[in-house]
N, C-alpha and C. Protein backbone atom coordinates (compact mmCIF):
# COMPACT_ATOMS: atom_id res chain seq x y z
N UNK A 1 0.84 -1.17 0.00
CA UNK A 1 0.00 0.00 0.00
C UNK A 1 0.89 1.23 0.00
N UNK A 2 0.62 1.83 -1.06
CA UNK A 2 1.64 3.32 -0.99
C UNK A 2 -0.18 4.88 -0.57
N UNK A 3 0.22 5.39 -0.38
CA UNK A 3 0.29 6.72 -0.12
C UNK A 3 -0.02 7.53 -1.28
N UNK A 4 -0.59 8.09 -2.36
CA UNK A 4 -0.65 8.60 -3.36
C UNK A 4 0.28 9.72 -3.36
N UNK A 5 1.24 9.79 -4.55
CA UNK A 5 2.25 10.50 -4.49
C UNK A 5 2.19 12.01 -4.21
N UNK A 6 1.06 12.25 -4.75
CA UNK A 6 0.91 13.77 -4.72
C UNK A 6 0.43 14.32 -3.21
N UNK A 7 0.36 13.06 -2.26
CA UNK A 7 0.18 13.41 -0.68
C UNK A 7 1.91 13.96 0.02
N UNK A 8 2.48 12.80 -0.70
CA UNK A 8 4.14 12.81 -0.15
C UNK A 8 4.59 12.27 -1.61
N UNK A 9 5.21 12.95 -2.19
CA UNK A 9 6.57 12.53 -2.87
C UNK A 9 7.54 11.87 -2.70
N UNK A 10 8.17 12.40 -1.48
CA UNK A 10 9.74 11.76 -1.21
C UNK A 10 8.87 10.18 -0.32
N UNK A 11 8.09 9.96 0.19
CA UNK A 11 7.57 9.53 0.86
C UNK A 11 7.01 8.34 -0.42
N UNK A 12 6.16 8.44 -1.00
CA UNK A 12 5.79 7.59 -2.25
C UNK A 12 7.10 7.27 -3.27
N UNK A 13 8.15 7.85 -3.94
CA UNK A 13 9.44 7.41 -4.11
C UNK A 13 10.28 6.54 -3.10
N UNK A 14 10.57 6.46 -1.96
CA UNK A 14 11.51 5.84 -1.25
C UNK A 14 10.59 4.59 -0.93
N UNK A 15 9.21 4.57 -1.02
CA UNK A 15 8.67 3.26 -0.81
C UNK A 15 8.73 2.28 -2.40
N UNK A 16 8.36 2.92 -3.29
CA UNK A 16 8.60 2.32 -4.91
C UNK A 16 10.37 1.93 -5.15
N UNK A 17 10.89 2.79 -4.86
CA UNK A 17 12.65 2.41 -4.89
C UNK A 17 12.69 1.58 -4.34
N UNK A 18 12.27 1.35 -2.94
CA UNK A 18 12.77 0.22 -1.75
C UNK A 18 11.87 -1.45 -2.60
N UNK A 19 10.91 -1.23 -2.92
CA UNK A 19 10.55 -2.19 -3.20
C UNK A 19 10.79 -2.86 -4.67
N UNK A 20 11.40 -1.67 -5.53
CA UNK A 20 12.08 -1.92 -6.59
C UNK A 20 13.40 -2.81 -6.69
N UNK A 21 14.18 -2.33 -5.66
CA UNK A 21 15.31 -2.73 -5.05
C UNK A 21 15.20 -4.35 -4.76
N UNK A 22 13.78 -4.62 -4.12
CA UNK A 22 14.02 -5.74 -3.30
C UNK A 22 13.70 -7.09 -4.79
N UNK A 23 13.45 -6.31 -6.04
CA UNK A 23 13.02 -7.17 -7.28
C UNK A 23 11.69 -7.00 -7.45
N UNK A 24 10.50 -5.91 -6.46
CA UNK A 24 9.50 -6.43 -6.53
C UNK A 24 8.84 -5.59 -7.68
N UNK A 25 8.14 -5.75 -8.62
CA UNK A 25 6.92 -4.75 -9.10
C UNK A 25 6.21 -4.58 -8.67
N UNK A 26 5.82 -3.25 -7.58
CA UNK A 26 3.80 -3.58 -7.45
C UNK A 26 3.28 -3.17 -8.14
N UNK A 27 1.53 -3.50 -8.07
CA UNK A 27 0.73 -3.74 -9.11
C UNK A 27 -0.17 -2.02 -8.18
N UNK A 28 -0.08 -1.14 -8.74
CA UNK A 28 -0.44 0.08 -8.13
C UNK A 28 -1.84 0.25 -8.99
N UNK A 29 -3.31 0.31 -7.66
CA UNK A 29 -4.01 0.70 -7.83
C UNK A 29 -4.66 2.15 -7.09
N UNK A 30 -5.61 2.78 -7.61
CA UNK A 30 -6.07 3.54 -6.57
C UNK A 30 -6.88 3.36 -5.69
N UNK A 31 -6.41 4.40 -4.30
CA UNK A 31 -6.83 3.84 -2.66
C UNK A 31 -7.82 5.33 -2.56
N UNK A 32 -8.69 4.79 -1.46
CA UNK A 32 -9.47 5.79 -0.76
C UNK A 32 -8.32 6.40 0.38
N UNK A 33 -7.09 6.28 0.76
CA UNK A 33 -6.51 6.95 2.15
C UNK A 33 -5.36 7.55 1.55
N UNK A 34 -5.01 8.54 2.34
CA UNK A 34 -4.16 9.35 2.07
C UNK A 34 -3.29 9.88 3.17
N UNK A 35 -3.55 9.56 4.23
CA UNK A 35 -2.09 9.56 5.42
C UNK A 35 -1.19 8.22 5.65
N UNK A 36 -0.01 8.46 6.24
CA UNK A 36 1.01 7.52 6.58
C UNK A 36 0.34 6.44 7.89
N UNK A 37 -0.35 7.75 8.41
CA UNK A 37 -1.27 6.18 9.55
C UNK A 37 -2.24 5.17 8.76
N UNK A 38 -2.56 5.99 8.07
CA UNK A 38 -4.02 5.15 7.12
C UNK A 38 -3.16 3.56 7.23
N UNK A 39 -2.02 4.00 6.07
CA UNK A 39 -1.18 3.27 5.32
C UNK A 39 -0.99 1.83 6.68
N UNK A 40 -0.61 2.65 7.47
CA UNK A 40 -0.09 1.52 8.87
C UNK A 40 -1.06 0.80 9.36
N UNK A 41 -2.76 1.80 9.06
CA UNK A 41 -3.72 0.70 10.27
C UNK A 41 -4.02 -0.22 8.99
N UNK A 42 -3.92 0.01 7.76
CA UNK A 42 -4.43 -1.20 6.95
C UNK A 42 -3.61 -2.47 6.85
N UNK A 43 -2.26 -1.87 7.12
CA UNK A 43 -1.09 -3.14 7.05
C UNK A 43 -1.42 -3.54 8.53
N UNK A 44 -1.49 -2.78 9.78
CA UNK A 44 -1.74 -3.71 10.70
C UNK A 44 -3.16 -4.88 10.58
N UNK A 45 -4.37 -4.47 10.02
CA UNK A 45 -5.45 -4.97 10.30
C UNK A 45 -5.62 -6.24 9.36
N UNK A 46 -3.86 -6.57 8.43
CA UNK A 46 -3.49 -7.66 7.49
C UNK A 46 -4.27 -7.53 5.96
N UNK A 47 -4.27 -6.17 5.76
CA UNK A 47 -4.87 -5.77 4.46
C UNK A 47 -3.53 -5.55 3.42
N UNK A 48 -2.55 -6.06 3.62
CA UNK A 48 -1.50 -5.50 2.75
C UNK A 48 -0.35 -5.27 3.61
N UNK A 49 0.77 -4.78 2.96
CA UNK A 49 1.59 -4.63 3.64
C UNK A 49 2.42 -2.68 3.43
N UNK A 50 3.17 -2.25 3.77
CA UNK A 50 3.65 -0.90 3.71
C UNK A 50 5.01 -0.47 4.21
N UNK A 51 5.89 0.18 3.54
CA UNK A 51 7.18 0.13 4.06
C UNK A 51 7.26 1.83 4.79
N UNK A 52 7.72 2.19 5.53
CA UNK A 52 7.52 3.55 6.22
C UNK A 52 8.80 3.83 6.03
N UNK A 53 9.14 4.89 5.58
CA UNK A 53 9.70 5.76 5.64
C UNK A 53 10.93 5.77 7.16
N UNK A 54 12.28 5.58 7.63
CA UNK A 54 12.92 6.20 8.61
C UNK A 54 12.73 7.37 9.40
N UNK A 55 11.96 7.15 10.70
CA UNK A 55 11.59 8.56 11.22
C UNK A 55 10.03 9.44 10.78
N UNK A 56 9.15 8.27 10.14
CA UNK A 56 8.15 9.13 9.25
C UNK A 56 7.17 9.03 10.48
N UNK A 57 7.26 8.25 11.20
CA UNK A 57 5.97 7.89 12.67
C UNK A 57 6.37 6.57 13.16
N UNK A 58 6.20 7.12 14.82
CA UNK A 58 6.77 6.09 15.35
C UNK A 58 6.12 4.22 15.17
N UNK A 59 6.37 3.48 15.41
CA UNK A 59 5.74 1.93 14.93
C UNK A 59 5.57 1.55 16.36
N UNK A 60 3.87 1.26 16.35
CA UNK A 60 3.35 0.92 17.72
C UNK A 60 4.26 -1.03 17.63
N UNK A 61 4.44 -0.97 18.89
CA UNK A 61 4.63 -1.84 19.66
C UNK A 61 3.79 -3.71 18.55
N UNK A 62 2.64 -3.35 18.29
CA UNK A 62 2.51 -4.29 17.63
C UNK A 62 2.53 -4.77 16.33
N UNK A 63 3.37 -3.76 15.70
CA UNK A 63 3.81 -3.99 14.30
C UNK A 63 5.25 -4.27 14.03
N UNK A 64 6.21 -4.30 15.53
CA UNK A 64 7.05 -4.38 15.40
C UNK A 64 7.95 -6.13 15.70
């Protein structure tokens, strides 16, 4: 799950690089959410997954 770029840029780039990096393509559709928490309660609630950013918000205790 990314973030629509035009919310965060550097933020939507460093997640597409990172996952570029790792070999992956994602298959990018459009989302109804548009914050970095959104992004986190859907990967917590096992809707997907999301790579955060260094320093972008702290990671509760049960995602870690």
């Amino acid at each position: 799950m990314l973030v629509p770029r035009d919310y965060h840029r550097t933020h939507y780039d460093y997640q597409l690089n990172a996952l570029k990096g790792l070999g992956i393509e994602p298959r990018i559709i459009d989302t109804d959410f548009s914050t970095t928490q959104s992004q986190m309660a859907l990967a917590a609630a096992g809707l997907g997954a999301c790579l955060i950013y260094p320093g972008t918000a702290p990671l509760p205790t049960i995602l870690c």
